[in-house]
Structure formats: C-alpha cells, structure tokens
PDB file of N, CA and C in Angstrom:
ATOM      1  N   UNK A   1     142.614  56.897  77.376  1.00  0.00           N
ATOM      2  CA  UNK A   1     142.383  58.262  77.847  1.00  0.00           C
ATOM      3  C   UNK A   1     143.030  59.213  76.840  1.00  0.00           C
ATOM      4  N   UNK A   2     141.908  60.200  76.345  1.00  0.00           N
ATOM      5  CA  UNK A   2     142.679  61.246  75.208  1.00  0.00           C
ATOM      6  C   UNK A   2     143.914  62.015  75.810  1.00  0.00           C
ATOM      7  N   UNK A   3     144.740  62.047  75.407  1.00  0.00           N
ATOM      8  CA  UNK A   3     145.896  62.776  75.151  1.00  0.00           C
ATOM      9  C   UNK A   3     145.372  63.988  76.207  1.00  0.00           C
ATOM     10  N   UNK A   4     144.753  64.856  75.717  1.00  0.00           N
ATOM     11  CA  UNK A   4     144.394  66.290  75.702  1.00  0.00           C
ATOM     12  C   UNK A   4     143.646  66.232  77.587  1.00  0.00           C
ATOM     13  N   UNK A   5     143.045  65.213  77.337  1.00  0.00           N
ATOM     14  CA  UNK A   5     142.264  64.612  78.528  1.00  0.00           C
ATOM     15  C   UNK A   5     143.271  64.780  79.918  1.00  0.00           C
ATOM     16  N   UNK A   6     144.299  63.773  79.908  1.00  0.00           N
ATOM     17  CA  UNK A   6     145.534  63.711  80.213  1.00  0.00           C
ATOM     18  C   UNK A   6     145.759  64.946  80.981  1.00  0.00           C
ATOM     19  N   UNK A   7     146.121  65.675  79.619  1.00  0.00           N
ATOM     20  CA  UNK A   7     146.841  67.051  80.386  1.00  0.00           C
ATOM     21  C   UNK A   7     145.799  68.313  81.137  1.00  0.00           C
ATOM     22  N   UNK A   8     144.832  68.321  80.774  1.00  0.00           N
ATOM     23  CA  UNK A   8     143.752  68.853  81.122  1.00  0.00           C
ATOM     24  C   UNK A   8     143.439  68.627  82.923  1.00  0.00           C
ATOM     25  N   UNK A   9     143.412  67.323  83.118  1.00  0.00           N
ATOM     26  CA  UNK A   9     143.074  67.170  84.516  1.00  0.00           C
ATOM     27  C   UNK A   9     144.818  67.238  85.275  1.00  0.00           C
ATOM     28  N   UNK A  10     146.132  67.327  84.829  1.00  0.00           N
ATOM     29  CA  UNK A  10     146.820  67.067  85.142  1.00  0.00           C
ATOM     30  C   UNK A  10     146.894  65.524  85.164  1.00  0.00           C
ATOM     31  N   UNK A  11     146.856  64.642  84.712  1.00  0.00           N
ATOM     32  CA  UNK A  11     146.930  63.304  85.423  1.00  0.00           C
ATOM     33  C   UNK A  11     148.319  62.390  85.584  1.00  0.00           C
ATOM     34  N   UNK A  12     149.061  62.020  86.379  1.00  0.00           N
ATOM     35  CA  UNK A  12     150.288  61.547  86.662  1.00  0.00           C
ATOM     36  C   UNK A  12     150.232  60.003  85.377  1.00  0.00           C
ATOM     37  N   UNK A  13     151.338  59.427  85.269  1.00  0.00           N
ATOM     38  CA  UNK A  13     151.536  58.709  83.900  1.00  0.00           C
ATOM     39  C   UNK A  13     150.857  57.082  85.038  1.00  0.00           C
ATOM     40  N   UNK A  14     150.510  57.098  85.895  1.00  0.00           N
ATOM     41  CA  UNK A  14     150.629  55.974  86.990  1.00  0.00           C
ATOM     42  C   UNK A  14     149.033  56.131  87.295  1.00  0.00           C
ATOM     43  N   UNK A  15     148.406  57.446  87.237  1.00  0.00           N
ATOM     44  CA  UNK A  15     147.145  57.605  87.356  1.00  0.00           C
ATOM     45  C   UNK A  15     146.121  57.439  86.259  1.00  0.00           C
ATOM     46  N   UNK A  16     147.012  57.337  84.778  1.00  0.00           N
ATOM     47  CA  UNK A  16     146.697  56.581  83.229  1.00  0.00           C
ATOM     48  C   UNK A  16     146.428  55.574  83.520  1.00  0.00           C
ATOM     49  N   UNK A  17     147.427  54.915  84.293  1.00  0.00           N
ATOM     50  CA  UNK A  17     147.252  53.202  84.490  1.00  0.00           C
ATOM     51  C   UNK A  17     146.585  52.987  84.998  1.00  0.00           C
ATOM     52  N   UNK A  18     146.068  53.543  86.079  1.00  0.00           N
ATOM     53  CA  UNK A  18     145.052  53.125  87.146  1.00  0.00           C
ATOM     54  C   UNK A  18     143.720  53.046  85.952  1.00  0.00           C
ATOM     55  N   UNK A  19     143.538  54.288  85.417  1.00  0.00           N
ATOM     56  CA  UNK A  19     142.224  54.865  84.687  1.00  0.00           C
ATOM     57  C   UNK A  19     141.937  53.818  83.675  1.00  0.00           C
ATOM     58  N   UNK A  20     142.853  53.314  82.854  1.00  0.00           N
ATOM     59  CA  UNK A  20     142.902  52.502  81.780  1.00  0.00           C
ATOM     60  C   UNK A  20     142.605  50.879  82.324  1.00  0.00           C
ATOM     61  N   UNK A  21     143.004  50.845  83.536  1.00  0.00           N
ATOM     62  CA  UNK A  21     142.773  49.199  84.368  1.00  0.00           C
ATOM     63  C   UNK A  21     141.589  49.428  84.873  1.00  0.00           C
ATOM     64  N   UNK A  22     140.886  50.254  85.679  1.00  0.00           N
ATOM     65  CA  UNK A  22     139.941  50.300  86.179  1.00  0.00           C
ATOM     66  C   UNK A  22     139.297  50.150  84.688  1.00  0.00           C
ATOM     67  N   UNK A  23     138.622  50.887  83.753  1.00  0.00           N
ATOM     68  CA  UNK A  23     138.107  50.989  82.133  1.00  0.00           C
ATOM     69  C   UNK A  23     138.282  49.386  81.906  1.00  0.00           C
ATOM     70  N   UNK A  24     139.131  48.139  82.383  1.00  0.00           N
ATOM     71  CA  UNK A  24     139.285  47.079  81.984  1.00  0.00           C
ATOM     72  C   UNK A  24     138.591  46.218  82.816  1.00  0.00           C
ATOM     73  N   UNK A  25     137.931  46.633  83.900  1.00  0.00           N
ATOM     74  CA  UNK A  25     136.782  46.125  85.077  1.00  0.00           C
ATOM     75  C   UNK A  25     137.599  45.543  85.818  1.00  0.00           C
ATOM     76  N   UNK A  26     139.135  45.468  85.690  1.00  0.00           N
ATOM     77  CA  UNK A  26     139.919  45.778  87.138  1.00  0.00           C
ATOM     78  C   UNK A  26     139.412  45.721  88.301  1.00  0.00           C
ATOM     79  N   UNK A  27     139.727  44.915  89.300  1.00  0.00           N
ATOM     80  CA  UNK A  27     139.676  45.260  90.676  1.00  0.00           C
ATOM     81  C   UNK A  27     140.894  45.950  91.230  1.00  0.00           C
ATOM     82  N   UNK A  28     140.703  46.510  92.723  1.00  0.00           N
ATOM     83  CA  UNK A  28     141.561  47.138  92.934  1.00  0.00           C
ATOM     84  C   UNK A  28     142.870  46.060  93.497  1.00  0.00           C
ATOM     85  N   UNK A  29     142.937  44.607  94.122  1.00  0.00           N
ATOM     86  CA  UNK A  29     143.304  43.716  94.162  1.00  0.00           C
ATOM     87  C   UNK A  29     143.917  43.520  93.170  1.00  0.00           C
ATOM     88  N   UNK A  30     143.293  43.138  91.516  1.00  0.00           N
ATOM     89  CA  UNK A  30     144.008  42.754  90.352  1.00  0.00           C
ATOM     90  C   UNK A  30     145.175  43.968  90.285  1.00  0.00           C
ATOM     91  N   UNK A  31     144.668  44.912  90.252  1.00  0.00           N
ATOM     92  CA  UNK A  31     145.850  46.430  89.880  1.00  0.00           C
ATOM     93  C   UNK A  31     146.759  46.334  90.656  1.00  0.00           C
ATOM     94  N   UNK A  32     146.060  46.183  91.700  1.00  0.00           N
ATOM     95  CA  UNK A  32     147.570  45.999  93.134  1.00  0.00           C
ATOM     96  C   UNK A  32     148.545  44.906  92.407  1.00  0.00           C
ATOM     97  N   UNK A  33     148.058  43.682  92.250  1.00  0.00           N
ATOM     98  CA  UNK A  33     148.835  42.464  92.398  1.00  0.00           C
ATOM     99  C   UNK A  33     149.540  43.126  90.610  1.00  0.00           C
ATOM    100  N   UNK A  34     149.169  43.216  89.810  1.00  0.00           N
ATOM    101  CA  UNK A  34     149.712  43.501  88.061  1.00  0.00           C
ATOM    102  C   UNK A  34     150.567  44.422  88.102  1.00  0.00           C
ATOM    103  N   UNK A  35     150.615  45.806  89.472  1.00  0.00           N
ATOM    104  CA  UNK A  35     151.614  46.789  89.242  1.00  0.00           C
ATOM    105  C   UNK A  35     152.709  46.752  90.407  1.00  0.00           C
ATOM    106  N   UNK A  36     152.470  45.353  91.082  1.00  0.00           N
ATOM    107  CA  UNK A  36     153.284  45.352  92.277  1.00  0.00           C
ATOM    108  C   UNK A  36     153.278  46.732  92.970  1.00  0.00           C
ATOM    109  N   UNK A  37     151.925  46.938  93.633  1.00  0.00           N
ATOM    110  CA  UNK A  37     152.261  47.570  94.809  1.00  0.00           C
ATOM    111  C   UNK A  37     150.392  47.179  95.550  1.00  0.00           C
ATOM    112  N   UNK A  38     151.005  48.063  96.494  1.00  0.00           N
ATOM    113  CA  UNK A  38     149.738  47.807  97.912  1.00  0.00           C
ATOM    114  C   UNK A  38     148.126  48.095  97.342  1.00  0.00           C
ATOM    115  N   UNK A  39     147.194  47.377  97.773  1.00  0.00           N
ATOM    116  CA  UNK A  39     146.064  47.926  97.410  1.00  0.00           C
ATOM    117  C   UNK A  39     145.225  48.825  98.425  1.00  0.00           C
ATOM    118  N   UNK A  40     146.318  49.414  99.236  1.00  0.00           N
ATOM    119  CA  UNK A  40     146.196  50.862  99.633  1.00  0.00           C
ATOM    120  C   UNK A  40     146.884  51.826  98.895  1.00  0.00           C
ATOM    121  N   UNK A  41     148.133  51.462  98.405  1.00  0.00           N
ATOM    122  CA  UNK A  41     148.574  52.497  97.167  1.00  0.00           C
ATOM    123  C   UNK A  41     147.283  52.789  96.139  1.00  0.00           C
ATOM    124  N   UNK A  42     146.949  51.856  95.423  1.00  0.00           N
ATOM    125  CA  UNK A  42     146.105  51.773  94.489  1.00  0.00           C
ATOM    126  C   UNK A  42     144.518  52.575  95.056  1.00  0.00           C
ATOM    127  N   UNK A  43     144.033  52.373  96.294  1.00  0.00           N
ATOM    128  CA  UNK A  43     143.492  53.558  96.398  1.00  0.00           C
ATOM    129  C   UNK A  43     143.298  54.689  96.806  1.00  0.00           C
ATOM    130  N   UNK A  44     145.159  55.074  97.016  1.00  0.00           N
ATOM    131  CA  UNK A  44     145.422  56.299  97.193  1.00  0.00           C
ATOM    132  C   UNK A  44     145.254  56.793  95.657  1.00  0.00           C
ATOM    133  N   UNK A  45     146.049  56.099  94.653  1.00  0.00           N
ATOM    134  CA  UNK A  45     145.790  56.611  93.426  1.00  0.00           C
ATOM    135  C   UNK A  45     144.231  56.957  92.615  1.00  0.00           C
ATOM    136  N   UNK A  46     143.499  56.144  92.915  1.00  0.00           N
ATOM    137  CA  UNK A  46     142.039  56.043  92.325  1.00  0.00           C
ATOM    138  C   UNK A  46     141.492  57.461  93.297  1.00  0.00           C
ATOM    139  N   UNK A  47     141.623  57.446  94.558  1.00  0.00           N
ATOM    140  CA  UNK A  47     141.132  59.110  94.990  1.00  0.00           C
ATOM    141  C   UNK A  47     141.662  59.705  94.699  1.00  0.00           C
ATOM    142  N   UNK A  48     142.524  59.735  94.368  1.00  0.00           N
ATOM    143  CA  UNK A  48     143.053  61.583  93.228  1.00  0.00           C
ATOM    144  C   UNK A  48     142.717  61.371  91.957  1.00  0.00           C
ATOM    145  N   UNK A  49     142.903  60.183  91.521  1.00  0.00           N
ATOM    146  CA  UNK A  49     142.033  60.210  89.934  1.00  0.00           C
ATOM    147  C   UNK A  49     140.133  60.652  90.516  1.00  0.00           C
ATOM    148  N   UNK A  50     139.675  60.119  91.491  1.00  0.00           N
ATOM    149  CA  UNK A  50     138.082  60.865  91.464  1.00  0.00           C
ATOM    150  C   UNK A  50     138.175  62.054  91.885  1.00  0.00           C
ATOM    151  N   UNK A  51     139.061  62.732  92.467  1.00  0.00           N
ATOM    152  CA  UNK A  51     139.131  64.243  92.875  1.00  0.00           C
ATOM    153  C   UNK A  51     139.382  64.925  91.798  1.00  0.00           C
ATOM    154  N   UNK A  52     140.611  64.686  90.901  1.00  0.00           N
ATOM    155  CA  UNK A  52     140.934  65.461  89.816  1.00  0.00           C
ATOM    156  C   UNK A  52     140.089  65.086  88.636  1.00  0.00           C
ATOM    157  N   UNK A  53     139.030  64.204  88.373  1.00  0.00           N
ATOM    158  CA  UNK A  53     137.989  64.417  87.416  1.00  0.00           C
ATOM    159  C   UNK A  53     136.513  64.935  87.932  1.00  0.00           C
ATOM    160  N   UNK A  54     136.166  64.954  89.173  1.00  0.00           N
ATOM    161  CA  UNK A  54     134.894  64.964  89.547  1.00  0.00           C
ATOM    162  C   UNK A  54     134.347  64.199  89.796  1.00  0.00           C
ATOM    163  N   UNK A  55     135.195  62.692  89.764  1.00  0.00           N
ATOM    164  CA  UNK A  55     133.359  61.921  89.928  1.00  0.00           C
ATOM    165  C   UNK A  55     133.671  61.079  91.059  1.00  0.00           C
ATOM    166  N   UNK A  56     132.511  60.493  91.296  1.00  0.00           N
ATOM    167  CA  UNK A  56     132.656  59.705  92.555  1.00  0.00           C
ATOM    168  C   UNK A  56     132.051  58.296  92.371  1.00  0.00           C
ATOM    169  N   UNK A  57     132.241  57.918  91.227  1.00  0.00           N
ATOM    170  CA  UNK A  57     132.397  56.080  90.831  1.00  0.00           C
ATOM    171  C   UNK A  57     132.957  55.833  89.890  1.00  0.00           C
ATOM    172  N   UNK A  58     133.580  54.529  89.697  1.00  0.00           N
ATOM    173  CA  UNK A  58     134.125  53.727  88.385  1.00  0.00           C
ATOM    174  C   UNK A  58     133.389  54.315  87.005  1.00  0.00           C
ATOM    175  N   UNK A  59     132.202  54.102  87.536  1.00  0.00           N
ATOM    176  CA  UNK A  59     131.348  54.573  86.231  1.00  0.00           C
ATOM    177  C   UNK A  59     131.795  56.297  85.540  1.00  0.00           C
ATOM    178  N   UNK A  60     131.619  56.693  86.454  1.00  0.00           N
ATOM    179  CA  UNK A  60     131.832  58.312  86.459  1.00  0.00           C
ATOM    180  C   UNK A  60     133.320  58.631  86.129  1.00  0.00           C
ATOM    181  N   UNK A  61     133.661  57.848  86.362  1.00  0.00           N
ATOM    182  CA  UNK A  61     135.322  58.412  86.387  1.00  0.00           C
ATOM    183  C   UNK A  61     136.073  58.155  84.624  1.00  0.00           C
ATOM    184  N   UNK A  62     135.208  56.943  84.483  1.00  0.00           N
ATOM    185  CA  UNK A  62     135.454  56.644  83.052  1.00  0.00           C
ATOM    186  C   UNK A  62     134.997  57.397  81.506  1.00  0.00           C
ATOM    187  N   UNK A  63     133.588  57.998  82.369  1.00  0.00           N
ATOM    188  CA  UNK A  63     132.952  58.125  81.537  1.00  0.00           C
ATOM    189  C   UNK A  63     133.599  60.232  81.471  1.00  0.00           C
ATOM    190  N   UNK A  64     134.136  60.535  82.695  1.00  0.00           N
ATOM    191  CA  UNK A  64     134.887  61.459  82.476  1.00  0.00           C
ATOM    192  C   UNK A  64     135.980  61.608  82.079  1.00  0.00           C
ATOM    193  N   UNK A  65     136.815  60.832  82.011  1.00  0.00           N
ATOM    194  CA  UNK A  65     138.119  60.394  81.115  1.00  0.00           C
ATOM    195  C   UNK A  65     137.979  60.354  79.278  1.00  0.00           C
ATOM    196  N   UNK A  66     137.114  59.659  79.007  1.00  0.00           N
ATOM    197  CA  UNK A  66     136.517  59.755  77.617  1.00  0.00           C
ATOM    198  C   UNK A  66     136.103  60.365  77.112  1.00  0.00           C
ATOM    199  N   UNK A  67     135.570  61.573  77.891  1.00  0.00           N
ATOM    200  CA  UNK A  67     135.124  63.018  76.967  1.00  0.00           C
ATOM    201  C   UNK A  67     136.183  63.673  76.373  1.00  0.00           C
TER     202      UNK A  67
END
C-alpha cells in the first residue's frame, strides 16, 4: 500500500496489515490465527478498511489501495 495511500484514507498501521494479508488471498481465519487475535477482530478491522476506501469487496478494496 503506497505510502501517500496510507495517509490519505487515514489508515491505522494494523489496518496495513489487514490490507497487505487480504492482497495475499488471506482468509480471514489465516489473519486471525498469524496476528493472534479473534476473527471477529479481524472483521471489525476489514469494515473500516471497506468504509474508509469505498469499496465493498476484497477485490475493490485492493484495487483501491493501489491507486
């Protein structure tokens, strides 16, 4: 995720991780179990990463991160 990207949407340093694991075809299971925490944490995090970019899929979310 660009730098500029980053600061632009606001994105928390934990909501990088999410963005960058999901981008790795991640499940939300794998992320849970790799960052030790709940995979209700994990999609508390992934809905504010789709709120604060706009989109409303994996696909979308990535492909808004990369612009």
């Amino acid at each position: 995720v660009p730098r500029d990207r980053i600061e632009s949407l606001g994105l928390s340093a934990r909501e990088v991780d999410m963005a960058v694991m999901i981008a790795k075809g991640m499940t939300n299971k794998e992320i849970a179990a790799a960052l030790y925490i709940s995979p209700a944490t994990v999609r508390t995090h992934i809905y504010n990463l789709y709120r604060k970019a706009g989109a409303r899929s994996r696909v979308e979310l990535i492909n808004s991160l990369s612009s």
